[in-house]
C-alpha atoms as a PDB file:
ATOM      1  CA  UNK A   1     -83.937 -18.555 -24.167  1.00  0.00           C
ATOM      2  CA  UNK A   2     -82.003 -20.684 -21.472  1.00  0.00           C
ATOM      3  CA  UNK A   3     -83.436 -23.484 -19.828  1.00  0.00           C
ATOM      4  CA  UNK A   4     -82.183 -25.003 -16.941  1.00  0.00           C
ATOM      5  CA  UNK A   5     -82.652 -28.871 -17.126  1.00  0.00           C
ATOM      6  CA  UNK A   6     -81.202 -31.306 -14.017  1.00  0.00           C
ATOM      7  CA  UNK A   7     -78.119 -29.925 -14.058  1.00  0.00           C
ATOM      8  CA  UNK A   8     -77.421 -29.043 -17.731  1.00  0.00           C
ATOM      9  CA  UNK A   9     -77.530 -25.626 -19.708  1.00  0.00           C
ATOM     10  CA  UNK A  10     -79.245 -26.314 -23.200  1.00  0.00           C
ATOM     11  CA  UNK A  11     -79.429 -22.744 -24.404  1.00  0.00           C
ATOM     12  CA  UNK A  12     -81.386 -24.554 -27.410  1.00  0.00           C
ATOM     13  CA  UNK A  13     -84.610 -22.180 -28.805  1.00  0.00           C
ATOM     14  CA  UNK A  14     -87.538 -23.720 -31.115  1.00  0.00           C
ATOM     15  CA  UNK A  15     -87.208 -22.249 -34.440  1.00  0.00           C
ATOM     16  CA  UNK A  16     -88.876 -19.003 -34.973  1.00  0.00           C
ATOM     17  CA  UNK A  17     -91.644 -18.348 -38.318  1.00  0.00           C
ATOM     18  CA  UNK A  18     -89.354 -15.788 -39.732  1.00  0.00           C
ATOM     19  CA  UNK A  19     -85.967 -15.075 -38.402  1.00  0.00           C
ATOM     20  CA  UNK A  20     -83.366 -18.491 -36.843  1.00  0.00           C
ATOM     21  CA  UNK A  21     -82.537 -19.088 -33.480  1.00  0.00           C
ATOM     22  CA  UNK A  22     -79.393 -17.756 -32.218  1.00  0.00           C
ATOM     23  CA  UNK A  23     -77.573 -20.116 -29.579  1.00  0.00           C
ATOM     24  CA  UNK A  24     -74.180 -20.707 -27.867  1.00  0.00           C
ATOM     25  CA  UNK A  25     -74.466 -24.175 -26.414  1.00  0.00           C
ATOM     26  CA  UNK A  26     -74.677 -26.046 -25.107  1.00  0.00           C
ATOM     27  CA  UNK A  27     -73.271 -25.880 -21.824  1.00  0.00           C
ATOM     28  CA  UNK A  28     -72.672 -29.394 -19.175  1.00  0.00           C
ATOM     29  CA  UNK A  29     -72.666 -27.669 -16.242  1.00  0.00           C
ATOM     30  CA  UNK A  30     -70.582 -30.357 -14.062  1.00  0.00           C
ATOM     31  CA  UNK A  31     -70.188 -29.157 -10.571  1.00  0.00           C
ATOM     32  CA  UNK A  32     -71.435 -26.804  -7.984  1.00  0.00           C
ATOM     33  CA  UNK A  33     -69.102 -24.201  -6.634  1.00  0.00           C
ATOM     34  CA  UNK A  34     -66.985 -25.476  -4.157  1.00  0.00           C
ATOM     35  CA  UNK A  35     -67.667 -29.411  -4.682  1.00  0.00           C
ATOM     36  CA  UNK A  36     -65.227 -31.993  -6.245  1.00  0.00           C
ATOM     37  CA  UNK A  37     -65.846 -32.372 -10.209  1.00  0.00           C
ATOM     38  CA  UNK A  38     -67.405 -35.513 -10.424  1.00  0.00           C
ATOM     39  CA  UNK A  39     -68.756 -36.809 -14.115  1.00  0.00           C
ATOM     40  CA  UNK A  40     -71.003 -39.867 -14.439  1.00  0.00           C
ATOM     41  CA  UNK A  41     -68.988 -41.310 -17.436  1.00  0.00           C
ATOM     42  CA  UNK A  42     -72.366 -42.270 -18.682  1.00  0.00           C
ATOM     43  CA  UNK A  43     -72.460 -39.415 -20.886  1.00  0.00           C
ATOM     44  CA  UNK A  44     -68.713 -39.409 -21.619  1.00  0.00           C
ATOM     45  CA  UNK A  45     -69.576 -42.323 -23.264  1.00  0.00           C
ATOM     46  CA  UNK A  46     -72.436 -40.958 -24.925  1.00  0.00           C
ATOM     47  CA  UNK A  47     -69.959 -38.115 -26.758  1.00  0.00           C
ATOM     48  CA  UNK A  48     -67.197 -41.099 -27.358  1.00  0.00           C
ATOM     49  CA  UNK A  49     -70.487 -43.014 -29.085  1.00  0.00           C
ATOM     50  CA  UNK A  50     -71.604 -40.359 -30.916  1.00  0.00           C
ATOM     51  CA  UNK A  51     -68.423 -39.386 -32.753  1.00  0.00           C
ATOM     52  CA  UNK A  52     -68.196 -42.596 -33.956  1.00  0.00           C
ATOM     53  CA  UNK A  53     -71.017 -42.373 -35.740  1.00  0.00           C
ATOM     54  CA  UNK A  54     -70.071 -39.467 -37.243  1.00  0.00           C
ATOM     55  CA  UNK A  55     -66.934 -40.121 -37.757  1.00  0.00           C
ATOM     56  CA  UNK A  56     -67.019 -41.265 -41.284  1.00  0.00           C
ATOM     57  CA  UNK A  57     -69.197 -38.973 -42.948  1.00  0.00           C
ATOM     58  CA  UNK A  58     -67.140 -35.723 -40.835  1.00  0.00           C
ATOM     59  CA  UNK A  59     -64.375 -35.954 -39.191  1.00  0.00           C
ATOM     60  CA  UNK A  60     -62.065 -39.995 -39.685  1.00  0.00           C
ATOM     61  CA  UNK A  61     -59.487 -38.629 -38.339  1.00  0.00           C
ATOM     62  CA  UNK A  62     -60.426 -36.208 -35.275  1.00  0.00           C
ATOM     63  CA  UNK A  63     -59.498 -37.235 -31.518  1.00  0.00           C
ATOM     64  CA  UNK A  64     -62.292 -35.855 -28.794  1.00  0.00           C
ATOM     65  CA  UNK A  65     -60.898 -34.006 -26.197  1.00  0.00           C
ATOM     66  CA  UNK A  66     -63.084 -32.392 -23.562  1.00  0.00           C
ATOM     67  CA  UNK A  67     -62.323 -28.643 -21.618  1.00  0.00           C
ATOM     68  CA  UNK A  68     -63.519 -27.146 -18.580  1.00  0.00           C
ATOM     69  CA  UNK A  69     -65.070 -23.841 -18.555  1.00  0.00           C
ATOM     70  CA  UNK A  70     -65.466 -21.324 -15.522  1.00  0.00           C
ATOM     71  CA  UNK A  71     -67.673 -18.634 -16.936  1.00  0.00           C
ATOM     72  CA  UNK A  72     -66.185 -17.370 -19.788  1.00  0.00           C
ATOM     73  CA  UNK A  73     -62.768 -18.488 -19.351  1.00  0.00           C
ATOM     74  CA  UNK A  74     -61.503 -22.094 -20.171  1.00  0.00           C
ATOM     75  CA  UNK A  75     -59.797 -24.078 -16.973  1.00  0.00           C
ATOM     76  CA  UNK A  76     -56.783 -26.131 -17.367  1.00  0.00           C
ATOM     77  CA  UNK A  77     -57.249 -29.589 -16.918  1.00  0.00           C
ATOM     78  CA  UNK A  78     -54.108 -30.226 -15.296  1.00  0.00           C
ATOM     79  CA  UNK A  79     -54.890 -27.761 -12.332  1.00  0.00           C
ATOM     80  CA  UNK A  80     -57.572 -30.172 -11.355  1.00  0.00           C
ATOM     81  CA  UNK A  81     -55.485 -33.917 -11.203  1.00  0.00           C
ATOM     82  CA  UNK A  82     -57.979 -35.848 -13.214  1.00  0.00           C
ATOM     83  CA  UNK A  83     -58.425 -39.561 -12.541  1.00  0.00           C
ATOM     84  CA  UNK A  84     -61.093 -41.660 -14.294  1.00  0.00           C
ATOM     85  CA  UNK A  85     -61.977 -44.271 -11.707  1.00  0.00           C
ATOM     86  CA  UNK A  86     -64.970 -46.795 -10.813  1.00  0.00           C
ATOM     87  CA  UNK A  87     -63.594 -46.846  -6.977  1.00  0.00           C
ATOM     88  CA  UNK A  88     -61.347 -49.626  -7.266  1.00  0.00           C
ATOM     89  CA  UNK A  89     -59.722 -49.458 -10.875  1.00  0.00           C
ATOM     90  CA  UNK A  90     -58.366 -45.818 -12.610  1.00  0.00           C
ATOM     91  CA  UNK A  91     -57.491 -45.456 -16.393  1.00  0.00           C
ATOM     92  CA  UNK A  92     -55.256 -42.888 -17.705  1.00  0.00           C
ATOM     93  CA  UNK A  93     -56.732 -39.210 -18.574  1.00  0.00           C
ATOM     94  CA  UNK A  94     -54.415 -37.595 -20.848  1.00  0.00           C
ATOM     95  CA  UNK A  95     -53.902 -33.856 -20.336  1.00  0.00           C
ATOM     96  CA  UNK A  96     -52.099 -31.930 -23.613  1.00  0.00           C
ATOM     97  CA  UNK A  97     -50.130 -29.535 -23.377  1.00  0.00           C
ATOM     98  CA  UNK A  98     -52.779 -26.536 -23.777  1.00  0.00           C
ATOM     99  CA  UNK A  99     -54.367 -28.545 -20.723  1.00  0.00           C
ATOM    100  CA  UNK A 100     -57.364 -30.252 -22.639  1.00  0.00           C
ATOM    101  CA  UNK A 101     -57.910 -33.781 -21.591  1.00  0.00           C
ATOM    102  CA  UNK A 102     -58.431 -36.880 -23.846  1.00  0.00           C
ATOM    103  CA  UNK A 103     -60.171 -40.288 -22.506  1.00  0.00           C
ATOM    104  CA  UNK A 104     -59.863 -44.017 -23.868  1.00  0.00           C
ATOM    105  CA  UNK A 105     -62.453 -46.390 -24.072  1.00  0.00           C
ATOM    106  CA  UNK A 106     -64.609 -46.430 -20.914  1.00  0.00           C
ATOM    107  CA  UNK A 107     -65.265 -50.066 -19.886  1.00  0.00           C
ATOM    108  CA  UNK A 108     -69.234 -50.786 -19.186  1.00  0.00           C
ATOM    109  CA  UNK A 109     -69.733 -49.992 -15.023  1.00  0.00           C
ATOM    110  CA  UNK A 110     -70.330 -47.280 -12.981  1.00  0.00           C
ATOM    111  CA  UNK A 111     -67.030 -45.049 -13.542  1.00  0.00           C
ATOM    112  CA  UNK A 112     -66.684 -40.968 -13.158  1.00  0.00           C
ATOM    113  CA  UNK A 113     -64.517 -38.676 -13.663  1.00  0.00           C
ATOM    114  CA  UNK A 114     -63.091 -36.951 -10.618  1.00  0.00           C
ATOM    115  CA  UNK A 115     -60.846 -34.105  -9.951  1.00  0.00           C
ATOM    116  CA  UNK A 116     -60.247 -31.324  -7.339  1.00  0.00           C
ATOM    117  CA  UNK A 117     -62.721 -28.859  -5.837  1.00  0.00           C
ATOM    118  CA  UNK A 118     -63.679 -26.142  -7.718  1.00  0.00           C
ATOM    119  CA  UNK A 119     -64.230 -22.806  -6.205  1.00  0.00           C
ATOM    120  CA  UNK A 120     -67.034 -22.272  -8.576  1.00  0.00           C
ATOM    121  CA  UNK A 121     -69.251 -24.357 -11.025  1.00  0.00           C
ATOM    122  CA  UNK A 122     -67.658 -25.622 -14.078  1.00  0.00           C
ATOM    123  CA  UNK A 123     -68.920 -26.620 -17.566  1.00  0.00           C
ATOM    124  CA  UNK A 124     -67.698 -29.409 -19.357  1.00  0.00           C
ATOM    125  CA  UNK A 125     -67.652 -28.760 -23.579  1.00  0.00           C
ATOM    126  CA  UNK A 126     -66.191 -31.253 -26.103  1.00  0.00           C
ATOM    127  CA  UNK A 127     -63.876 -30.560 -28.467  1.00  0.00           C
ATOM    128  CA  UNK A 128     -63.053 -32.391 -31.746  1.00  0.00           C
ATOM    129  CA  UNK A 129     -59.867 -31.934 -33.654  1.00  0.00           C
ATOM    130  CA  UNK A 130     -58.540 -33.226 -36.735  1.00  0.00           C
ATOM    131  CA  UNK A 131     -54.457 -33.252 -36.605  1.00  0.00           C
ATOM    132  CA  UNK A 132     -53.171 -30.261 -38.374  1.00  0.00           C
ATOM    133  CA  UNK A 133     -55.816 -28.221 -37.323  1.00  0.00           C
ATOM    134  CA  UNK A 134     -56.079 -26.212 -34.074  1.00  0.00           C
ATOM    135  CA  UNK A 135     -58.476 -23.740 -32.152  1.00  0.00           C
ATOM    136  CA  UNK A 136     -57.770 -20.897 -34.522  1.00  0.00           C
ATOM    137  CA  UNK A 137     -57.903 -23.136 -37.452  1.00  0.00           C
ATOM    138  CA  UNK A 138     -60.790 -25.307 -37.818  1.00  0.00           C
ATOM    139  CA  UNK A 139     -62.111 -27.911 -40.342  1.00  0.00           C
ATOM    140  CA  UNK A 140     -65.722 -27.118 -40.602  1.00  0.00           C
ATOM    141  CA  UNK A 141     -66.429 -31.070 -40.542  1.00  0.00           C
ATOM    142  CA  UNK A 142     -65.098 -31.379 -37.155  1.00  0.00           C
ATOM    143  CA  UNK A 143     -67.233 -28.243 -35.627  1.00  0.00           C
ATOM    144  CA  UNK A 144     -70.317 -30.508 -37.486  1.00  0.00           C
ATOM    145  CA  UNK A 145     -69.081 -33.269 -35.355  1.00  0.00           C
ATOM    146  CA  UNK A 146     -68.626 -31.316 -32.024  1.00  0.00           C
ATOM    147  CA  UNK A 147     -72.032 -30.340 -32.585  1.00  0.00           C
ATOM    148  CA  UNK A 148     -73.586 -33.105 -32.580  1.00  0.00           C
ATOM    149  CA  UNK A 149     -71.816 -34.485 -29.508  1.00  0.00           C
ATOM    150  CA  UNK A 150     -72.467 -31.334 -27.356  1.00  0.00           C
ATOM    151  CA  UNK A 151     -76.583 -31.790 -28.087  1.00  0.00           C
ATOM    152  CA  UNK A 152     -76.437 -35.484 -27.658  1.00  0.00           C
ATOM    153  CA  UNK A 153     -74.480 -34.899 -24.121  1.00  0.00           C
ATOM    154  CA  UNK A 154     -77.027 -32.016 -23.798  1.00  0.00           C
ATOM    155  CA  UNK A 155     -79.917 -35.018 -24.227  1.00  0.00           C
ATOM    156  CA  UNK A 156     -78.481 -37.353 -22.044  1.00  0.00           C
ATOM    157  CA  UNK A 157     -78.800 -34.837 -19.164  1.00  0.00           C
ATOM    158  CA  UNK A 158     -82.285 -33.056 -19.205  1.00  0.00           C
ATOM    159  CA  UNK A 159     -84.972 -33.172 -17.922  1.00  0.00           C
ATOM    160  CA  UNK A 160     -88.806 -34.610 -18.987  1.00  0.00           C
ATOM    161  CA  UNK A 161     -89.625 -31.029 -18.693  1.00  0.00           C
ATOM    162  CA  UNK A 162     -87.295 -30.158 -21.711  1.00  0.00           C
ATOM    163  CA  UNK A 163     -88.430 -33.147 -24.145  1.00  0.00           C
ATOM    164  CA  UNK A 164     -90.737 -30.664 -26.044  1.00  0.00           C
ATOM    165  CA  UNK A 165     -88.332 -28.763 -26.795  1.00  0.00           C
ATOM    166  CA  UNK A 166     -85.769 -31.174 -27.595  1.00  0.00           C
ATOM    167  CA  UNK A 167     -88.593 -32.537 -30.005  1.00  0.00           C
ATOM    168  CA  UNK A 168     -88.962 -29.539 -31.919  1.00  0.00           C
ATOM    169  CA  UNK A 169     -85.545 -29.336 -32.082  1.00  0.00           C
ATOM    170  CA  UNK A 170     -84.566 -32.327 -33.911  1.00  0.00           C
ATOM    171  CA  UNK A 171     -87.861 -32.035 -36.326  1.00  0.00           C
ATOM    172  CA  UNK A 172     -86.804 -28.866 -37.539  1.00  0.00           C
ATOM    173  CA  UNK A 173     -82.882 -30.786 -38.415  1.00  0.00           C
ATOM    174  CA  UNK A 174     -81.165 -30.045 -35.307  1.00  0.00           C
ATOM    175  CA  UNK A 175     -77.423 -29.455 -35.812  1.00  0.00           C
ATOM    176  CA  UNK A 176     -78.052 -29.295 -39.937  1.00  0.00           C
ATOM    177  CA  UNK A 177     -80.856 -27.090 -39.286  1.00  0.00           C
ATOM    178  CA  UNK A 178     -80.540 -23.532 -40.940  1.00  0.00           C
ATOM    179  CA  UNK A 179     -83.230 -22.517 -38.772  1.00  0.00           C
ATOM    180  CA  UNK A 180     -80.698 -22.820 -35.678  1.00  0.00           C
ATOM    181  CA  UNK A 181     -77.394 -20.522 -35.121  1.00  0.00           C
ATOM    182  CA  UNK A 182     -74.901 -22.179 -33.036  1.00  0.00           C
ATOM    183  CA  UNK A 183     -72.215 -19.850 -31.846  1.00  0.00           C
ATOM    184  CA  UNK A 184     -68.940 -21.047 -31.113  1.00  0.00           C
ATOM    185  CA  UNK A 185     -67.139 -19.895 -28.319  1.00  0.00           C
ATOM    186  CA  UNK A 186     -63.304 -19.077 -28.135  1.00  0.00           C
ATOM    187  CA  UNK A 187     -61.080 -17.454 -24.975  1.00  0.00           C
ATOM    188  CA  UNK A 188     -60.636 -14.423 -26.291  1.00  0.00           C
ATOM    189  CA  UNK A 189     -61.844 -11.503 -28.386  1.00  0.00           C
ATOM    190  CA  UNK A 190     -62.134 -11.861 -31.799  1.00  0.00           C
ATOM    191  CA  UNK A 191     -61.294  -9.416 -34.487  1.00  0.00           C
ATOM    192  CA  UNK A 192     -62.806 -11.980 -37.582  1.00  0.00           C
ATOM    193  CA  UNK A 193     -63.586 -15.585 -38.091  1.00  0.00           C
ATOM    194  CA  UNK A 194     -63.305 -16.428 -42.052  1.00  0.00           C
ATOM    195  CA  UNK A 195     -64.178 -19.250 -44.010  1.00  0.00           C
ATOM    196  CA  UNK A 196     -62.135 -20.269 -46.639  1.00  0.00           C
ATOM    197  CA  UNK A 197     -64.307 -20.745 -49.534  1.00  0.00           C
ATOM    198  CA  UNK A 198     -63.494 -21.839 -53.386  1.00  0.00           C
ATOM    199  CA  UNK A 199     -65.039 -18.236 -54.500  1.00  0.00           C
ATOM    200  CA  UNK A 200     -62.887 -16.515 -51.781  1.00  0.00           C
ATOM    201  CA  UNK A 201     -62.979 -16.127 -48.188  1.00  0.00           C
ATOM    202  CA  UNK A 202     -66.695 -15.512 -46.432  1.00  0.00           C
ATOM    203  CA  UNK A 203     -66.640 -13.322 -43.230  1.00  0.00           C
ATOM    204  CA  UNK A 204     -68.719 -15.510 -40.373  1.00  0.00           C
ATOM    205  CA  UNK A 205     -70.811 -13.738 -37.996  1.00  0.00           C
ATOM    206  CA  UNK A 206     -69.383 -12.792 -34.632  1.00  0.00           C
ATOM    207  CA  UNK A 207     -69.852 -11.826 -31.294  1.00  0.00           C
ATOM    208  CA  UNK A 208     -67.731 -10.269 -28.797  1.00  0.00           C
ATOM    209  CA  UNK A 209     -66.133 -13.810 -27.369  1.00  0.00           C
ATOM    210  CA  UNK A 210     -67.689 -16.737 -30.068  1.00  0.00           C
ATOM    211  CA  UNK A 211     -68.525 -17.010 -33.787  1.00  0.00           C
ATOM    212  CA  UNK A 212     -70.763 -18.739 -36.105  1.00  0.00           C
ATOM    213  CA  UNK A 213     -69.858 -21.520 -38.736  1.00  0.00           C
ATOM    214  CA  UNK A 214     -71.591 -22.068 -41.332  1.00  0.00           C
ATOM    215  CA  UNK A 215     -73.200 -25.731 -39.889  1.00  0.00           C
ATOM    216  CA  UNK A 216     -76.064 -25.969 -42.229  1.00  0.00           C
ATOM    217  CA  UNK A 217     -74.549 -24.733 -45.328  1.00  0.00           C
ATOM    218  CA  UNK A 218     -73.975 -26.893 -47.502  1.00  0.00           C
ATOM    219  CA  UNK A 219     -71.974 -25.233 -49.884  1.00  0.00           C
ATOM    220  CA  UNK A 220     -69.300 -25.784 -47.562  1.00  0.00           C
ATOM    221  CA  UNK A 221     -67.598 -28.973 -47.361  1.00  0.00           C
ATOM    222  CA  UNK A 222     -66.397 -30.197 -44.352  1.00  0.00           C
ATOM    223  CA  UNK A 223     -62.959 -29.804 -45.617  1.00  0.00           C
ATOM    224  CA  UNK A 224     -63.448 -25.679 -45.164  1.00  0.00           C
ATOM    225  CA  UNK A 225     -61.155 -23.899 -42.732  1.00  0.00           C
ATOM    226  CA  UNK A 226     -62.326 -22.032 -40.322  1.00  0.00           C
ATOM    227  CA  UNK A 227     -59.254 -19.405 -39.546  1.00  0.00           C
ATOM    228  CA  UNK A 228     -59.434 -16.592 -36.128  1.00  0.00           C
ATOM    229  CA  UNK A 229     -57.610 -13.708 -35.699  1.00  0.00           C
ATOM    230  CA  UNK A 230     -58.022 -12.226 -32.033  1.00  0.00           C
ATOM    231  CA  UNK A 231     -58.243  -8.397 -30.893  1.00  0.00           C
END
């Protein structure tokens, strides 16, 4: 189920008796079409925060980066001249070369993130990568990371309506949960997603466009790589 809460997509389920929740969020949903992206950096503080706490136990070494998504397809950064500005001041916003963007340290004060007008909505998703690794080559630690920032950026925007559910979700063990499937989704079609495992390599679960780690398993460290192959 997808519930629309003040501007966010949290496509977050309660945990069913028998069979887990399937998910592939969630989605920030950042602008309406044809209005300037403009992000409260309220809750880019909130992911910066939350990595940090997590940083130790799953991913010391990983830089966040955020991307832009239009649908199904990911949006360069660079296309949309990012500043990060409280009116008066900017601070850098550093665009790789794949066209993901990077932020420092956001001082305390009312500062967005601005960039051009988009011709339709956009969703903002963060991205945490350890260096050596890359989209089609994950550590699993950093995907438990991500994770955690996308919900708690997923909290920071919904509404009273959605606190129930938010509730049950973090009873039942929210990202660690086995109870929950969270799909991760990649820019093209994938042929297999594959864990490597000391026993061998597992197949993951897939659909069309995203794939499933194994978050809540255990028996993977969060040293396991998580390698793609595309259609």
């Amino acid at each position: 189920m997808r519930v629309m809460v003040a501007g966010v997509v949290l496509v977050m389920t309660a945990p069913a008796p028998v069979a887990a929740q399937e998910t592939d969020g969630p989605d920030i949903v950042v602008t309406a079409p044809g209005k300037p992206l403009q992000v409260d950096a309220k809750l880019l503080r909130i992911a910066q925060r939350r990595l940090a706490k997590d940083r130790a136990a799953l991913a010391p070494a990983a830089t966040l980066r955020f991307e832009l998504w239009r649908g199904g397809q990911r949006v360069a950064a660079n296309d949309l001249a990012l500043v990060l500005t409280d009116g008066t001041r900017q601070l850098p916003v550093t665009v790789d070369s794949d066209g993901r963007f990077a932020l420092p340290a956001i001082p305390e004060g009312r500062w967005f993130l601005r960039g051009g007008t988009a011709a339709q909505a956009l969703s903002l998703r963060p991205l945490v990568l350890s260096p050596g690794t890359g989209i089609e080559d994950r550590r699993l630690g950093d995907l438990r990371a991500q994770c955690q920032v996308a919900v708690a950026m997923g909290k920071a925007q919904a509404s009273i309506l959605a606190l129930p559910l938010i509730g049950v979700f973090d009873l039942a063990g929210g990202c660690a949960s086995s109870r929950f499937n969270f799909y991760h989704r990649v820019e093209r079609p994938l042929a297999s997603a594959v864990a490597d495992a000391p026993g061998g390599p597992v197949a993951l679960p897939l659909r069309t466009q995203s794939y499933r780690p194994p978050l809540a398993d255990r028996t993977f460290g969060n040293e396991t790589r998580i390698r793609l192959s595309y259609r």
